[in-house]
PDB file of N, CA and C in Angstrom:
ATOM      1  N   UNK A   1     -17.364 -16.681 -15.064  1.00  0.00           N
ATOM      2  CA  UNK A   1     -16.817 -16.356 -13.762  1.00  0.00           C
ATOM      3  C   UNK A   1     -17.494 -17.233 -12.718  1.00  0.00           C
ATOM      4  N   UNK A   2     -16.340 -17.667 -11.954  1.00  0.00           N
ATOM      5  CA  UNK A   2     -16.822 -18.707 -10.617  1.00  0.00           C
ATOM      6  C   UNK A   2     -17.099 -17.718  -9.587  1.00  0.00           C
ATOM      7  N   UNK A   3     -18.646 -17.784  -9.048  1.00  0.00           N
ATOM      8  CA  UNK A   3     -19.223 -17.193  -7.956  1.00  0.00           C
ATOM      9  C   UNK A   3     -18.991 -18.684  -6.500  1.00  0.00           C
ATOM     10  N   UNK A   4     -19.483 -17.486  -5.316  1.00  0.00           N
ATOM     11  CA  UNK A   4     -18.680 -18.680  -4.442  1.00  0.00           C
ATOM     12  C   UNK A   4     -19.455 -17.776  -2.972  1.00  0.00           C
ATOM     13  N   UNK A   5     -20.133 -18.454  -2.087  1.00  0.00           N
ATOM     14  CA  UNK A   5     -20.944 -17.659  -1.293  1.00  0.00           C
ATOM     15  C   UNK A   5     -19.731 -17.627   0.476  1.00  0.00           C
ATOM     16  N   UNK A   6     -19.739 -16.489   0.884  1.00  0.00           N
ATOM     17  CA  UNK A   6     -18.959 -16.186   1.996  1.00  0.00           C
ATOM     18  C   UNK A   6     -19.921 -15.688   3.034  1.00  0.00           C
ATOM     19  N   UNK A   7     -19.691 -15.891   4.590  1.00  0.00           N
ATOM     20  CA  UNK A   7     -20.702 -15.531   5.833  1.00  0.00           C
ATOM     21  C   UNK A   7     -19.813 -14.203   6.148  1.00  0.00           C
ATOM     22  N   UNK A   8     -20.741 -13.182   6.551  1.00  0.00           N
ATOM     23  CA  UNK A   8     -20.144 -12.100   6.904  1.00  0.00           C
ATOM     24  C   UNK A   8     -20.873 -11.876   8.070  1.00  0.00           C
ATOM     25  N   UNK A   9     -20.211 -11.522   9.252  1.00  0.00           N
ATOM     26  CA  UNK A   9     -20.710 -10.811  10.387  1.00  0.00           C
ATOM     27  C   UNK A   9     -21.632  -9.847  10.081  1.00  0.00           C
ATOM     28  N   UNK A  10     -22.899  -9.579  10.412  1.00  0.00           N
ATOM     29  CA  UNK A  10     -24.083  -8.236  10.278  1.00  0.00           C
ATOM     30  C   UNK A  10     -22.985  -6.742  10.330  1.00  0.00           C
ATOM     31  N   UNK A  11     -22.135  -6.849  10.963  1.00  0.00           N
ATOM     32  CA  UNK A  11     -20.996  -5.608  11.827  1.00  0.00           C
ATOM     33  C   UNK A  11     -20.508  -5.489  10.234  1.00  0.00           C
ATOM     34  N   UNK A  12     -19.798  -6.387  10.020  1.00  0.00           N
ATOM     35  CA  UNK A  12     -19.154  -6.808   8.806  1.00  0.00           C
ATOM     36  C   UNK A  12     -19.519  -5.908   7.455  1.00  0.00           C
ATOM     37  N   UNK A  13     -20.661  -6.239   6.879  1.00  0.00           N
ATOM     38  CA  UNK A  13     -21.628  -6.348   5.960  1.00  0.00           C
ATOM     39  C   UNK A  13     -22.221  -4.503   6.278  1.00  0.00           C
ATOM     40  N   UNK A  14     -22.305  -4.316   7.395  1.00  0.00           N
ATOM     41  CA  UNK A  14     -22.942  -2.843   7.556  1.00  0.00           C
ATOM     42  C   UNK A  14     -22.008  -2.057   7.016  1.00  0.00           C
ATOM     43  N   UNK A  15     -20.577  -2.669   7.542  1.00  0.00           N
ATOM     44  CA  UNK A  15     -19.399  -1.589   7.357  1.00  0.00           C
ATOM     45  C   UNK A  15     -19.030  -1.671   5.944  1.00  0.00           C
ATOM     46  N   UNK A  16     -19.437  -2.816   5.276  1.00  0.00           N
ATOM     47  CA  UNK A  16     -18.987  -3.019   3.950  1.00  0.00           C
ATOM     48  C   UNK A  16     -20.262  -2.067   3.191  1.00  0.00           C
ATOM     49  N   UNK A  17     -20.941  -2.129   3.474  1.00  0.00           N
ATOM     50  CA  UNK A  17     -21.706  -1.354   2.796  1.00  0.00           C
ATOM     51  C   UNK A  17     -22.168   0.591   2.824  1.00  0.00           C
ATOM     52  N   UNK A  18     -20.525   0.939   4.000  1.00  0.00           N
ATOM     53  CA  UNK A  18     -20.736   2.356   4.247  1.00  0.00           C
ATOM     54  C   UNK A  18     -19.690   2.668   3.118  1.00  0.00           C
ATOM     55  N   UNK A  19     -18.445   1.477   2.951  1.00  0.00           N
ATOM     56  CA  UNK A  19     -17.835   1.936   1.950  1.00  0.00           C
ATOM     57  C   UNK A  19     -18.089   1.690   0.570  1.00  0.00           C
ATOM     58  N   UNK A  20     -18.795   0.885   0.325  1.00  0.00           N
ATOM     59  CA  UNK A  20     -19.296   0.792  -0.994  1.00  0.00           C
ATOM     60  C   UNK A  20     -19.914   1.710  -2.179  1.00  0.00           C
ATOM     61  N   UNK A  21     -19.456   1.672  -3.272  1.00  0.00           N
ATOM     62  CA  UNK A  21     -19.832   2.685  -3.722  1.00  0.00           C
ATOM     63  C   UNK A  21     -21.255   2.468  -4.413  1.00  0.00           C
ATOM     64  N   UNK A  22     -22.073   3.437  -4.755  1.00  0.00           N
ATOM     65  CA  UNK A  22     -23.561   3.198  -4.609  1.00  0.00           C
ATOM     66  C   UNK A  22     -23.557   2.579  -6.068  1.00  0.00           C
ATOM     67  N   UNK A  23     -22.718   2.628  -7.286  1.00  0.00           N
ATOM     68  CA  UNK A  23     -22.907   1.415  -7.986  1.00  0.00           C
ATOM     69  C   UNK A  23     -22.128  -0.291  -8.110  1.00  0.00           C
ATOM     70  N   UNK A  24     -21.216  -0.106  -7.008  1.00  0.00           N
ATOM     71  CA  UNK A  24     -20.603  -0.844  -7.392  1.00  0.00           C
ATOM     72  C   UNK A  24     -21.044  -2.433  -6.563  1.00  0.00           C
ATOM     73  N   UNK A  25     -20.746  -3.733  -6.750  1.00  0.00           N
ATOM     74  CA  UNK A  25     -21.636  -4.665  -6.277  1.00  0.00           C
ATOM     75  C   UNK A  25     -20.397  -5.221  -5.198  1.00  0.00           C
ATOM     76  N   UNK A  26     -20.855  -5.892  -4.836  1.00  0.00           N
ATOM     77  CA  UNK A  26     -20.093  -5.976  -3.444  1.00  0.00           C
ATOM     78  C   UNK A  26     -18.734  -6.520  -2.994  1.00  0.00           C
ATOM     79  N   UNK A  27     -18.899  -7.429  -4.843  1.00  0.00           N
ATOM     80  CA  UNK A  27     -17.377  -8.069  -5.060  1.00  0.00           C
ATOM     81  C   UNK A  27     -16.689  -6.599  -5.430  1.00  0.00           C
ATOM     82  N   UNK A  28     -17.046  -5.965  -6.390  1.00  0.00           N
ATOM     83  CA  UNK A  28     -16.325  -5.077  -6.726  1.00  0.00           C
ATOM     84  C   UNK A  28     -15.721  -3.804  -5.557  1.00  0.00           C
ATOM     85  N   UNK A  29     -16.637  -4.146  -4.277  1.00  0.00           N
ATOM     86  CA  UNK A  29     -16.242  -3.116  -3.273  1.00  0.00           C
ATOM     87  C   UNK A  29     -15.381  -3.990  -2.367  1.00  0.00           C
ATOM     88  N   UNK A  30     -15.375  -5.434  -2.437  1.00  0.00           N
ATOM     89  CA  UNK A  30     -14.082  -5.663  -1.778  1.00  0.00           C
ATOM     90  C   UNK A  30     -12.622  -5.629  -2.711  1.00  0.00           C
ATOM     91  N   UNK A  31     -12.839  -6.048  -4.194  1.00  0.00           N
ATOM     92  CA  UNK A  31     -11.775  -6.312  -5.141  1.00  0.00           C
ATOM     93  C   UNK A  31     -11.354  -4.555  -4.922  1.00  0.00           C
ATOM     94  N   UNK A  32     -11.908  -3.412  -4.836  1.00  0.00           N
ATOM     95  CA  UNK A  32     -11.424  -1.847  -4.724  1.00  0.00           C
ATOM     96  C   UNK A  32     -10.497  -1.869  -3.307  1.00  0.00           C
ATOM     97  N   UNK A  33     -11.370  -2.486  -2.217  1.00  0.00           N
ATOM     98  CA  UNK A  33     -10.409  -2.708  -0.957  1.00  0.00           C
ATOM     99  C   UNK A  33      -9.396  -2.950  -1.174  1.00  0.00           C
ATOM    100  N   UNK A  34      -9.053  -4.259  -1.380  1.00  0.00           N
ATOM    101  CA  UNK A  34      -7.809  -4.881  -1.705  1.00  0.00           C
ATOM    102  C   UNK A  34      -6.814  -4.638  -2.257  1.00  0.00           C
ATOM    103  N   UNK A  35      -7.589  -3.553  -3.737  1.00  0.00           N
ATOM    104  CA  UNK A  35      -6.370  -2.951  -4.169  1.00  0.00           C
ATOM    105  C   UNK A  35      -6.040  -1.915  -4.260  1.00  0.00           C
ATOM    106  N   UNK A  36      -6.705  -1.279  -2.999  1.00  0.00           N
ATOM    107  CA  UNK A  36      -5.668  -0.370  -2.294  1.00  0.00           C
ATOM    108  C   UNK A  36      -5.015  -0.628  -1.382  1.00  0.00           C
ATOM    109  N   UNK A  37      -5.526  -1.395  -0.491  1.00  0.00           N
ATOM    110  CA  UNK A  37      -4.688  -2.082  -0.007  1.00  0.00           C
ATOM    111  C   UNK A  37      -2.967  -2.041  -0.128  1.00  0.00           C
ATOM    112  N   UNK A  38      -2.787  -2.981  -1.167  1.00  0.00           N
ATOM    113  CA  UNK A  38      -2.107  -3.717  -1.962  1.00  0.00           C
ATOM    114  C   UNK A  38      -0.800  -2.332  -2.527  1.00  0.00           C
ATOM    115  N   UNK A  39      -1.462  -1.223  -3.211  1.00  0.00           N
ATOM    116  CA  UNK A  39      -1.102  -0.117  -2.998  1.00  0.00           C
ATOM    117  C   UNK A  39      -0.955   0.652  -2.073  1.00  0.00           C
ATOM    118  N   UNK A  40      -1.089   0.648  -1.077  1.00  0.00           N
ATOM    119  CA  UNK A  40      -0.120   1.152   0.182  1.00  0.00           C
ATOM    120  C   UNK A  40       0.627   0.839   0.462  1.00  0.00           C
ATOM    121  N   UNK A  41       0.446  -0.665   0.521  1.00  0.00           N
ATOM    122  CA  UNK A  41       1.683  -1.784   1.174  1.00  0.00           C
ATOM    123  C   UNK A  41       3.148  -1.295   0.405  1.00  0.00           C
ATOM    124  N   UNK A  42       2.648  -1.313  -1.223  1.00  0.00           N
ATOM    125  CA  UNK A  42       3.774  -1.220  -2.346  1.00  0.00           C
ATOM    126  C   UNK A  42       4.268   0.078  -2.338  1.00  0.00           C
ATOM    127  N   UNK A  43       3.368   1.230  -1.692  1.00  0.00           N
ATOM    128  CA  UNK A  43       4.067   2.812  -1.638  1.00  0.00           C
ATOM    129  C   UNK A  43       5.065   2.612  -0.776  1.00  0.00           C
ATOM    130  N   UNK A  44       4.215   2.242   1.170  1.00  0.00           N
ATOM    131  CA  UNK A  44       5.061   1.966   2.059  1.00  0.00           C
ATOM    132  C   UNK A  44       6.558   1.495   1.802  1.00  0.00           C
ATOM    133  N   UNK A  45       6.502   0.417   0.936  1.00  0.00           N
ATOM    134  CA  UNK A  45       7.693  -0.230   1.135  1.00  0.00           C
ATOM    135  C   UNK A  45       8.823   0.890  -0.324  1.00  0.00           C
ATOM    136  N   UNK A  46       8.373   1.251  -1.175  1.00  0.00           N
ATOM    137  CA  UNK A  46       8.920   2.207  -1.823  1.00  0.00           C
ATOM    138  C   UNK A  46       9.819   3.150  -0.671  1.00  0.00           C
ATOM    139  N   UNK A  47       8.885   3.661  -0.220  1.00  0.00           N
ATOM    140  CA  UNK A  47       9.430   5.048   0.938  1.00  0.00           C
ATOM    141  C   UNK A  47      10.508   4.738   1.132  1.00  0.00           C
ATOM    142  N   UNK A  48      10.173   3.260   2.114  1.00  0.00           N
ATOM    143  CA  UNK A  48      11.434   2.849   2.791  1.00  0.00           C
ATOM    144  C   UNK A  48      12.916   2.443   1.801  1.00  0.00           C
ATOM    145  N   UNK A  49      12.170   1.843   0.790  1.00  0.00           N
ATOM    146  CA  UNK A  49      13.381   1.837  -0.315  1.00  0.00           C
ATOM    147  C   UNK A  49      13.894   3.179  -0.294  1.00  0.00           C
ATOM    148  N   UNK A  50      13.448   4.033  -0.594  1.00  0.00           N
ATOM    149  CA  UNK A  50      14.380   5.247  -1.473  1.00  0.00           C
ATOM    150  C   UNK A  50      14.730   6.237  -0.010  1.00  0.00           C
ATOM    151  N   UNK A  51      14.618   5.972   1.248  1.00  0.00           N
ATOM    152  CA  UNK A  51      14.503   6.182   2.328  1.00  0.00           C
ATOM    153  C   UNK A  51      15.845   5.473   2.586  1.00  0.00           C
ATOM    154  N   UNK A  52      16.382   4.313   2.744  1.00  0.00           N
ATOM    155  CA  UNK A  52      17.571   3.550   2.548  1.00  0.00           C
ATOM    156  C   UNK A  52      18.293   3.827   1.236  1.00  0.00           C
ATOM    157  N   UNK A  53      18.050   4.187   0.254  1.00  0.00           N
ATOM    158  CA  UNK A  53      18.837   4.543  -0.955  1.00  0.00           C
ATOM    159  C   UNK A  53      19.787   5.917  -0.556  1.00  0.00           C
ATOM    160  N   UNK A  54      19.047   6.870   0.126  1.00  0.00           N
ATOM    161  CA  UNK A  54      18.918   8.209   0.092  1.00  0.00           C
ATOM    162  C   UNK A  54      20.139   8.178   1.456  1.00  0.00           C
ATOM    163  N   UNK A  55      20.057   7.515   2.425  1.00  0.00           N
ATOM    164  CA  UNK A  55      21.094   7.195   3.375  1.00  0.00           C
ATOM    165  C   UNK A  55      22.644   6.571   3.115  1.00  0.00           C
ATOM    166  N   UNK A  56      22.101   5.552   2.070  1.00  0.00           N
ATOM    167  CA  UNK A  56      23.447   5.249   1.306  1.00  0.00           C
ATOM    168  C   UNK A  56      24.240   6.533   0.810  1.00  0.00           C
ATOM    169  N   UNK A  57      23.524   6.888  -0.141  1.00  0.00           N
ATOM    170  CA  UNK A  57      23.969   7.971  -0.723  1.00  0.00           C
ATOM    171  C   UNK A  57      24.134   8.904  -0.126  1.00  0.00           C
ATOM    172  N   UNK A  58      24.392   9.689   0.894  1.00  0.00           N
ATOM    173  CA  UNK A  58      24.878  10.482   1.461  1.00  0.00           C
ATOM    174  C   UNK A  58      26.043  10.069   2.344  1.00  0.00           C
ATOM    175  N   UNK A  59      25.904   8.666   3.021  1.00  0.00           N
ATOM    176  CA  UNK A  59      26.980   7.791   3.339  1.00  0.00           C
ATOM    177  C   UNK A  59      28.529   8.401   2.277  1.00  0.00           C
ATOM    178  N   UNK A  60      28.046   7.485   1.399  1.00  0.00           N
ATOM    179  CA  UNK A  60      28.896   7.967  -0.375  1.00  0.00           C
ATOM    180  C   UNK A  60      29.330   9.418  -0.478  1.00  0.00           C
ATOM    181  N   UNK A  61      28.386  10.453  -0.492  1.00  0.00           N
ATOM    182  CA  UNK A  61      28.617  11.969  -0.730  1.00  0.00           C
ATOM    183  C   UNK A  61      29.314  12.307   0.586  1.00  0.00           C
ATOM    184  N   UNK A  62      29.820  11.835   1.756  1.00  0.00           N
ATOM    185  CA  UNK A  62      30.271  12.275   2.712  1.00  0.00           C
ATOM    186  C   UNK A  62      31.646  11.543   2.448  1.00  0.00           C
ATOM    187  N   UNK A  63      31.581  10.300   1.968  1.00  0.00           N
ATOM    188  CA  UNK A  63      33.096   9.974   2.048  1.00  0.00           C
ATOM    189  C   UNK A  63      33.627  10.541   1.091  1.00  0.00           C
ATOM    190  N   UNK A  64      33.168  10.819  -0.172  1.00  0.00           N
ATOM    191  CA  UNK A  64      33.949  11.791  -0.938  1.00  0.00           C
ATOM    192  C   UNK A  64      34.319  13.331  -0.686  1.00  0.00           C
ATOM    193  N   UNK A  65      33.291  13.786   0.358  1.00  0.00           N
ATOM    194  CA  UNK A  65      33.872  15.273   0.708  1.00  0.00           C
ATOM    195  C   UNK A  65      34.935  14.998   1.412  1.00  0.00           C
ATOM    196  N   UNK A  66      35.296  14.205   2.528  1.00  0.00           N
ATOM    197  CA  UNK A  66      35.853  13.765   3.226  1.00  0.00           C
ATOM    198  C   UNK A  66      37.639  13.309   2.390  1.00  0.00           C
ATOM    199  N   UNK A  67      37.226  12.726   1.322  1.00  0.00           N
ATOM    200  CA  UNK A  67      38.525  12.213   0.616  1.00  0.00           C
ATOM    201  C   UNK A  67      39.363  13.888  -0.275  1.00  0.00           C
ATOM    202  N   UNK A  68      38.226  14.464  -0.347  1.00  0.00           N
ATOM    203  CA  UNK A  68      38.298  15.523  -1.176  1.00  0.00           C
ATOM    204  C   UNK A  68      39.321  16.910  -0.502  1.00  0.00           C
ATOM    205  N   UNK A  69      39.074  16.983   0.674  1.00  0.00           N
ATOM    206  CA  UNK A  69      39.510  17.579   2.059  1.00  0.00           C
ATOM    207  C   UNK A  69      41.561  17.195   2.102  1.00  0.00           C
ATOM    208  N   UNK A  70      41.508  16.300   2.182  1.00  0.00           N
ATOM    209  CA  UNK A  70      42.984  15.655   1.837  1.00  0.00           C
ATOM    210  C   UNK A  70      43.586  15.468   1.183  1.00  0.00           C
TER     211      UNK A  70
END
Protein backbone atom coordinates (compact mmCIF):
# COMPACT_ATOMS: atom_id res chain seq x y z
CA UNK A 1 0.00 0.00 0.00
CA UNK A 2 1.04 3.58 -1.24
CA UNK A 3 1.21 5.94 1.85
CA UNK A 4 1.21 9.67 0.87
CA UNK A 5 1.53 12.61 3.57
CA UNK A 6 -1.48 15.42 3.60
CA UNK A 7 -1.40 19.09 5.76
CA UNK A 8 -4.34 19.37 7.88
CA UNK A 9 -5.46 22.51 9.61
CA UNK A 10 -4.84 21.99 13.78
CA UNK A 11 -9.10 22.80 13.60
CA UNK A 12 -9.02 20.04 11.09
CA UNK A 13 -7.08 17.27 12.81
CA UNK A 14 -8.85 18.12 16.37
CA UNK A 15 -12.17 17.51 14.71
CA UNK A 16 -10.85 14.48 13.00
CA UNK A 17 -9.87 13.10 15.94
CA UNK A 18 -13.36 13.67 18.01
CA UNK A 19 -14.70 11.40 15.37
CA UNK A 20 -12.35 8.84 15.25
CA UNK A 21 -12.78 5.79 16.60
CA UNK A 22 -10.34 4.97 19.49
CA UNK A 23 -8.96 2.03 17.37
CA UNK A 24 -9.14 3.01 14.24
CA UNK A 25 -6.00 4.97 12.46
CA UNK A 26 -6.70 7.95 10.81
CA UNK A 27 -6.88 6.72 7.23
CA UNK A 28 -9.37 4.40 8.36
CA UNK A 29 -11.40 7.34 10.09
CA UNK A 30 -11.45 9.26 6.97
CA UNK A 31 -12.01 6.03 4.47
CA UNK A 32 -15.40 5.45 7.37
CA UNK A 33 -16.21 9.27 6.52
CA UNK A 34 -16.41 8.90 3.08
CA UNK A 35 -18.30 6.02 3.09
CA UNK A 36 -20.91 7.26 4.62
CA UNK A 37 -20.84 9.82 3.02
CA UNK A 38 -21.18 8.17 -0.19
CA UNK A 39 -24.17 6.33 1.47
CA UNK A 40 -26.31 9.12 2.05
CA UNK A 41 -25.75 10.65 -1.14
CA UNK A 42 -26.97 7.01 -2.67
CA UNK A 43 -30.07 6.81 0.01
CA UNK A 44 -30.86 10.56 -0.83
CA UNK A 45 -31.04 10.03 -4.33
CA UNK A 46 -33.04 6.57 -3.88
CA UNK A 47 -35.85 8.62 -1.92
CA UNK A 48 -36.09 10.82 -4.64
CA UNK A 49 -36.20 7.93 -7.11
CA UNK A 50 -39.03 6.02 -5.59
CA UNK A 51 -40.45 9.52 -4.56
CA UNK A 52 -40.85 10.18 -8.53
CA UNK A 53 -41.78 6.50 -9.18
CA UNK A 54 -44.54 6.72 -6.56
CA UNK A 55 -45.98 10.05 -8.40
CA UNK A 56 -45.92 8.36 -11.67
CA UNK A 57 -47.79 5.77 -10.41
CA UNK A 58 -50.55 7.32 -9.04
CA UNK A 59 -50.52 9.65 -12.16
CA UNK A 60 -51.32 5.91 -13.86
CA UNK A 61 -53.80 4.71 -10.93
CA UNK A 62 -55.81 7.93 -11.46
CA UNK A 63 -56.09 7.66 -15.14
CA UNK A 64 -57.40 4.32 -14.86
CA UNK A 65 -60.03 5.18 -12.18
CA UNK A 66 -60.85 7.88 -14.32
CA UNK A 67 -61.19 5.56 -17.62
CA UNK A 68 -62.98 3.10 -15.38
CA UNK A 69 -65.83 5.76 -14.41
CA UNK A 70 -66.92 5.82 -18.24
Amino acid sequence: METTTIKLRKDTKNNLDVVRLESESYDEAIQRILKDMKHKELKKQLIECYKHMGKEDLKILQEWENTSLD
